[in-house]
Protein backbone atom coordinates (compact mmCIF):
# COMPACT_ATOMS: atom_id res chain seq x y z
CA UNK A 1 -131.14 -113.44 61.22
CA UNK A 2 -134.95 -112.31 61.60
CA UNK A 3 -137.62 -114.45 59.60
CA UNK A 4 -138.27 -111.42 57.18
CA UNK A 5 -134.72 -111.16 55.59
CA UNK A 6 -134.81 -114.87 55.60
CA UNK A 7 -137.85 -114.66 53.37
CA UNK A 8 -136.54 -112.40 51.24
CA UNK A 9 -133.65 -113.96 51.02
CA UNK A 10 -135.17 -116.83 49.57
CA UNK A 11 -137.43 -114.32 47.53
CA UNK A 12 -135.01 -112.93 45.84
CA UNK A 13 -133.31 -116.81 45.03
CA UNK A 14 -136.42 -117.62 43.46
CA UNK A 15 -136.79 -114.95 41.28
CA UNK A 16 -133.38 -114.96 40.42
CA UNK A 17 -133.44 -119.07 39.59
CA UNK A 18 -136.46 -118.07 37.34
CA UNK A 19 -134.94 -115.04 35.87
CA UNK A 20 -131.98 -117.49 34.61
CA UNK A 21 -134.34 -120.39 33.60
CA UNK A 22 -136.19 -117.93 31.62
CA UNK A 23 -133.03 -116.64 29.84
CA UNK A 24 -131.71 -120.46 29.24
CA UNK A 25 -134.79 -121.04 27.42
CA UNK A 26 -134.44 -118.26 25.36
CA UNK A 27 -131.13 -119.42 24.58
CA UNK A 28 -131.91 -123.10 24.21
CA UNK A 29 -135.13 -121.62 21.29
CA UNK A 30 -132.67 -118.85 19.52
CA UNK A 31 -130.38 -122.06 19.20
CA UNK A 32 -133.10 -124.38 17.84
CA UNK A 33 -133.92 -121.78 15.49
CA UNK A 34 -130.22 -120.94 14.33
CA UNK A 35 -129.84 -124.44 13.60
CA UNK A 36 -133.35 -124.76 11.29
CA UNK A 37 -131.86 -121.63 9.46
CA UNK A 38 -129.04 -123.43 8.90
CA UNK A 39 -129.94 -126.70 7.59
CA UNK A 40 -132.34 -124.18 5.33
CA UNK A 41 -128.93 -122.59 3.96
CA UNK A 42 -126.85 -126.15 3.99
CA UNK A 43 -130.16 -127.03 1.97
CA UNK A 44 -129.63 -124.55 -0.85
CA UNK A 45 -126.00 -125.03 -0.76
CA UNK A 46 -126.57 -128.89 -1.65
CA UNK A 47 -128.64 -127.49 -4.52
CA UNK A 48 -126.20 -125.27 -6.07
CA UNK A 49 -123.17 -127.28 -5.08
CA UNK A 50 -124.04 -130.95 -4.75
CA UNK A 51 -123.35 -133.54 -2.10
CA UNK A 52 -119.84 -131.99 -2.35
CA UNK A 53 -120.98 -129.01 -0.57
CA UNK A 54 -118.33 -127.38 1.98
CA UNK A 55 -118.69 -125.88 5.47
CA UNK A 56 -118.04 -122.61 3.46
CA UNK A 57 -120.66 -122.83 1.26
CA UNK A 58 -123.48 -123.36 4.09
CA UNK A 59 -122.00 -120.14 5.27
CA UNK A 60 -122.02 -118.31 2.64
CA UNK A 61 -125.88 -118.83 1.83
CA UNK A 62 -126.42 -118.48 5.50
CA UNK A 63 -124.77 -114.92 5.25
CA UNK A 64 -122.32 -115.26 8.01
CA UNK A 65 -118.81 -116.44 8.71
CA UNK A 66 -117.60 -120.13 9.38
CA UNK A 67 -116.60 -119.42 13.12
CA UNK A 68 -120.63 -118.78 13.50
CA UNK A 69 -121.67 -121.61 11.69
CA UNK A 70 -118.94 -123.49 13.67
CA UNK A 71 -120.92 -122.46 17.20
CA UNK A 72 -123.84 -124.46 16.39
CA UNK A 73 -122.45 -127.24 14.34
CA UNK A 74 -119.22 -129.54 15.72
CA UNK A 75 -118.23 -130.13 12.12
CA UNK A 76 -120.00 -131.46 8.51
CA UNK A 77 -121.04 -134.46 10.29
CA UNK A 78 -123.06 -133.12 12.51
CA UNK A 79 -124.72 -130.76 10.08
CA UNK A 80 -125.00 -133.37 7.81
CA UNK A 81 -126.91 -135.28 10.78
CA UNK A 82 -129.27 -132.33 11.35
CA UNK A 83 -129.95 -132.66 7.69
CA UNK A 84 -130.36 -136.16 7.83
CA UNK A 85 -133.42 -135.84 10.70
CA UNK A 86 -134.37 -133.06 8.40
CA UNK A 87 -134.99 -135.29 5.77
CA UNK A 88 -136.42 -138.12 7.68
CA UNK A 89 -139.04 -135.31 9.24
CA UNK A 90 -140.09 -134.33 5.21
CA UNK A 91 -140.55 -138.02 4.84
CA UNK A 92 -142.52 -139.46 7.47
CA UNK A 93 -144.34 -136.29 6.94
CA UNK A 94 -145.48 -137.49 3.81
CA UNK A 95 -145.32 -141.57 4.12
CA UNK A 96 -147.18 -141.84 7.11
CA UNK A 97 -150.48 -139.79 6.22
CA UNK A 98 -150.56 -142.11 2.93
CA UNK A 99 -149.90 -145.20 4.61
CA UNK A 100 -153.15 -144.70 6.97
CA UNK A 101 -155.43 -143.34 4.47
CA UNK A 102 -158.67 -145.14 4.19
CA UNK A 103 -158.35 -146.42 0.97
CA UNK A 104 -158.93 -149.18 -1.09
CA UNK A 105 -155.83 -152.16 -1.09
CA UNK A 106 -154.81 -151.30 -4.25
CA UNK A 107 -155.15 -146.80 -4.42
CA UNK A 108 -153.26 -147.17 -0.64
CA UNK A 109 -150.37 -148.78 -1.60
CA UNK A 110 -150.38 -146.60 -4.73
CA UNK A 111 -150.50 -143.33 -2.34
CA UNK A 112 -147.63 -144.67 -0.47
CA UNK A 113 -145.25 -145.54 -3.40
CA UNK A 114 -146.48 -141.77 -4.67
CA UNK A 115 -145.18 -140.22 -1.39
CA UNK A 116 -142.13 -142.06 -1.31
CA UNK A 117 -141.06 -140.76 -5.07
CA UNK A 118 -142.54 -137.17 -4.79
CA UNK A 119 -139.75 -137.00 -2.16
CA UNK A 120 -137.11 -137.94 -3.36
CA UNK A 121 -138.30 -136.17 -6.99
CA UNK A 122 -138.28 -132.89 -4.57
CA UNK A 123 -135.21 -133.60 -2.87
CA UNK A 124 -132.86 -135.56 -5.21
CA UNK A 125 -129.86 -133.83 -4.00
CA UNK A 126 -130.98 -134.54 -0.34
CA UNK A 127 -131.32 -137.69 -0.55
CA UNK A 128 -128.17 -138.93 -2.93
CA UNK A 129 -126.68 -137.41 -0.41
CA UNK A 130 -127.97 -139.63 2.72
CA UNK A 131 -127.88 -142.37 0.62
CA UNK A 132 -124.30 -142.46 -0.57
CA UNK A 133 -122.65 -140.29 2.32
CA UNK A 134 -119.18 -138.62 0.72
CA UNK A 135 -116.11 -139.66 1.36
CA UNK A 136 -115.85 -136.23 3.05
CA UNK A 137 -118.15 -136.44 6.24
CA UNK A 138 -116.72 -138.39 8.78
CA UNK A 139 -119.58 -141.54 9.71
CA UNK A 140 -121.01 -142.05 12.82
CA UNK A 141 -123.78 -144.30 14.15
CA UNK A 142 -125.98 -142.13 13.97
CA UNK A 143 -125.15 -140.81 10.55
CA UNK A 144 -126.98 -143.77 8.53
CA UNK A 145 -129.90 -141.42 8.47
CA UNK A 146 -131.40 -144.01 4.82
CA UNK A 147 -130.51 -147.11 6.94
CA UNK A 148 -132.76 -146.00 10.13
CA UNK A 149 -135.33 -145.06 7.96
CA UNK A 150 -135.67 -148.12 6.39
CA UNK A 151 -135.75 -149.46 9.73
CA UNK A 152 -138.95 -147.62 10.60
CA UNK A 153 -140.77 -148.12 7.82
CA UNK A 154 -140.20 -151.36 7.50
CA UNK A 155 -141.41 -151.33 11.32
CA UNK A 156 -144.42 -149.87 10.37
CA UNK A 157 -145.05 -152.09 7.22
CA UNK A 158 -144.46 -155.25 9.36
CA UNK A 159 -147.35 -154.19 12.25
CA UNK A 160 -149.59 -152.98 9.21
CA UNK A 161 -149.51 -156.50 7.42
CA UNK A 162 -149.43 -158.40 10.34
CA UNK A 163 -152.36 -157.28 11.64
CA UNK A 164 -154.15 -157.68 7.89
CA UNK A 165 -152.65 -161.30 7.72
CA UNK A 166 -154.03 -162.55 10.82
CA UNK A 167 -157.48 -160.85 10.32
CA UNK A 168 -157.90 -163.45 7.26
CA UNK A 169 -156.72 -166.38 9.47
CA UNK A 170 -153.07 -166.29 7.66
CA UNK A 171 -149.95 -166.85 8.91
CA UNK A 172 -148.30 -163.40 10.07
CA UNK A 173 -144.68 -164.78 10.63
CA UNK A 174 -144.04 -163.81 6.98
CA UNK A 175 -144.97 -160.31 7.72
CA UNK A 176 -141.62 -159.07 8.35
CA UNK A 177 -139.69 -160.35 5.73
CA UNK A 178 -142.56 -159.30 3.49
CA UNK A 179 -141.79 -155.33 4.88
CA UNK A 180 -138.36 -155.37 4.55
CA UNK A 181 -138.61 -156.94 0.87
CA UNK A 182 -141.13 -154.29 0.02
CA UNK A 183 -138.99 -151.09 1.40
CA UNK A 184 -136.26 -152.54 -0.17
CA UNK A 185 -137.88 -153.06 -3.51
CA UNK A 186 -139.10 -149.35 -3.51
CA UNK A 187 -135.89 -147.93 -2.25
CA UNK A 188 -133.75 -149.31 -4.95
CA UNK A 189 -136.48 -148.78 -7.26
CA UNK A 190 -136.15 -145.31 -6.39
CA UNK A 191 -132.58 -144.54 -6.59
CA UNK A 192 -132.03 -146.62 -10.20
CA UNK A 193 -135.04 -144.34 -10.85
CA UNK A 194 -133.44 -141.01 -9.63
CA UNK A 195 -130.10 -141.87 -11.43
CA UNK A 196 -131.81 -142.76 -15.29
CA UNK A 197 -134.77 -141.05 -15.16
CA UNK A 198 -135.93 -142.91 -18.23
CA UNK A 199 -139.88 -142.65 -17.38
CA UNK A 200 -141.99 -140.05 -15.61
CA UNK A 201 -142.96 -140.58 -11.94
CA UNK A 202 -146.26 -141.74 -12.66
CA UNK A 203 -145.20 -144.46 -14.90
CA UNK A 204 -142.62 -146.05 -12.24
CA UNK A 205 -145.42 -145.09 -9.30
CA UNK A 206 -147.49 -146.99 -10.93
CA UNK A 207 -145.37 -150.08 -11.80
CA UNK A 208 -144.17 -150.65 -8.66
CA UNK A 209 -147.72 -150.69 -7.21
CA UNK A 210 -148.13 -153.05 -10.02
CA UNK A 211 -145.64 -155.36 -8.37
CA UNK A 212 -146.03 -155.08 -4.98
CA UNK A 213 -150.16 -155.38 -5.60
CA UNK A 214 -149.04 -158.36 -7.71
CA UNK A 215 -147.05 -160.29 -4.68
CA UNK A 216 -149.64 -159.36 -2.09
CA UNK A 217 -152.66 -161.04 -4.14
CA UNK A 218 -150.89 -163.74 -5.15
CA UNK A 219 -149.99 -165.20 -1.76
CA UNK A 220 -153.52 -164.63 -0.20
CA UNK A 221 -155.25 -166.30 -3.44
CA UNK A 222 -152.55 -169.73 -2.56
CA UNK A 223 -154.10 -169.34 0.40
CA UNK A 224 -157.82 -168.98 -0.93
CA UNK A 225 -157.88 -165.41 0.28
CA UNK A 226 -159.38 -162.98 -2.68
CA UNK A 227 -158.92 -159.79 -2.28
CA UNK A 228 -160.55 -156.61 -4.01
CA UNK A 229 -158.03 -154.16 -4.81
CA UNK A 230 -160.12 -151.16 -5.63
CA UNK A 231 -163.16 -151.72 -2.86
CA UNK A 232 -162.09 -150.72 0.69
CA UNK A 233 -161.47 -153.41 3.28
CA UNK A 234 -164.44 -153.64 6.12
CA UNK A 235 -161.43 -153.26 8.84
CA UNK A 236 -158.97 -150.72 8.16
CA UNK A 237 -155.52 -150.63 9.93
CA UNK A 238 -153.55 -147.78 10.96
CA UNK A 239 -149.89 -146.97 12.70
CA UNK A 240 -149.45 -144.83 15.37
CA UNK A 241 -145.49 -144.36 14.43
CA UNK A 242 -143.11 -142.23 15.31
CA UNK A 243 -139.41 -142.03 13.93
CA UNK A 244 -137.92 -140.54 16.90
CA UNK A 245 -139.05 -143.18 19.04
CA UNK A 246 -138.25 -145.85 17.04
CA UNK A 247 -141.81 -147.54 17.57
CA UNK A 248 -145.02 -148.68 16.05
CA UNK A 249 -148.70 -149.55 17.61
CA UNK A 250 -151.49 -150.52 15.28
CA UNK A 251 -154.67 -149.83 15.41
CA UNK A 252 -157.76 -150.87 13.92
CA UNK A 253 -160.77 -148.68 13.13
């Protein structure tokens, strides 16, 4: 075989190899996007229908047939996974940009506790239905979408006070416990809240601030720590966090 139809040869390979890269990744983005449309429809469906929702009813607001729906989704627990990172995505979109803001103690933690409840105030249905998966959906380990959450931002929490505790020479081995009693506070402060509704967002924003505030400053004055909660600490902290990763690095500007 003579050099030249060897090199065309291999030519030809390459721009056929490229050819069907270039048509997987149009696959691989009309499937990404199929699946966004559909946790938009499963979305609406949860609105109209409730946590009860069916596979049919995601279709129907979709405007196709369950055998298409079916093609990009195993079964309702993996849509209701795709809704759950969904979810997590609005959150974190939210949480994170409050927790870092350069703010005073006091109007920080307030901006966080106002993310937190603006969410959930937007997305009731969304997240009753993370929170209390039905009977329905089939779990998995990946399908405790609230539980990982909590994981993360307690995560976040812990590296955030950690680093404040040990800038005024106190003992940061409390800083975890601290996170995971905060998140826990505000989460079940938020779903009593979502279920009774018997005061406006602003009034239970503001008295959980109240609390946590409350806590914070009391264990730094035992400590002879005082604290101003409405003038802006000289160091400010900030997370570098990300949910998919599972991971948190502070920083200090």
């Amino acid at each position: 075989m003579s050099g030249d139809v060897k090199r065309n040869r291999k030519q030809l390979s390459k721009q056929s190899s490229a050819q069907g890269d270039a048509r997987r990744d149009r696959w691989k983005k009309h499937r990404i996007e199929r699946r966004a449309e559909f946790v938009d429809a499963a979305l609406r469906a949860l609105d109209t229908h409730g946590p009860e929702f069916g596979m049919e009813d995601v279709a129907a607001e979709a405007g196709v047939t369950k055998p298409v729906l079916y093609r990009h989704f195993t079964d309702k627990a993996d849509l209701y996974v795709a809704l759950g990172q969904h979810g997590t995505q609005i959150l974190f979109n939210r949480l994170m940009p409050a927790l870092n803001e350069e703010l005073a103690p006091l109007p920080r933690i307030r901006s966080v506790i106002d993310a937190f409840f603006s969410t959930i105030e937007e997305y009731p249905n969304l997240y009753r239905l993370l929170a209390r998966p039905s009977h329905t959906v089939e779990r998995t380990p990946d399908s405790d979408i609230v539980g990982e959450d909590k994981e993360f931002i307690a995560t976040a929490v812990t590296a955030l006070l950690g680093d404040y505790m040990r800038a005024f020479g106190l003992d940061s081995g409390s800083a975890e416990p601290w996170a995971y009693g905060v998140v826990g506070l505000v989460q079940n402060t938020g779903e009593w809240w979502l279920e009774r509704r018997s005061m406006g967002k602003d009034s239970v924003v503001e008295y959980t601030t109240q609390i946590i505030w409350a806590a914070i400053d009391g264990i730094c004055r035992q400590q002879g720590v005082i604290i101003d909660p409405n003038r802006p600490l000289e160091v400010n902290k900030v997370i570098q966090f990300s949910p998919l990763s599972g991971s948190a690095e502070e920083a200090a500007e």
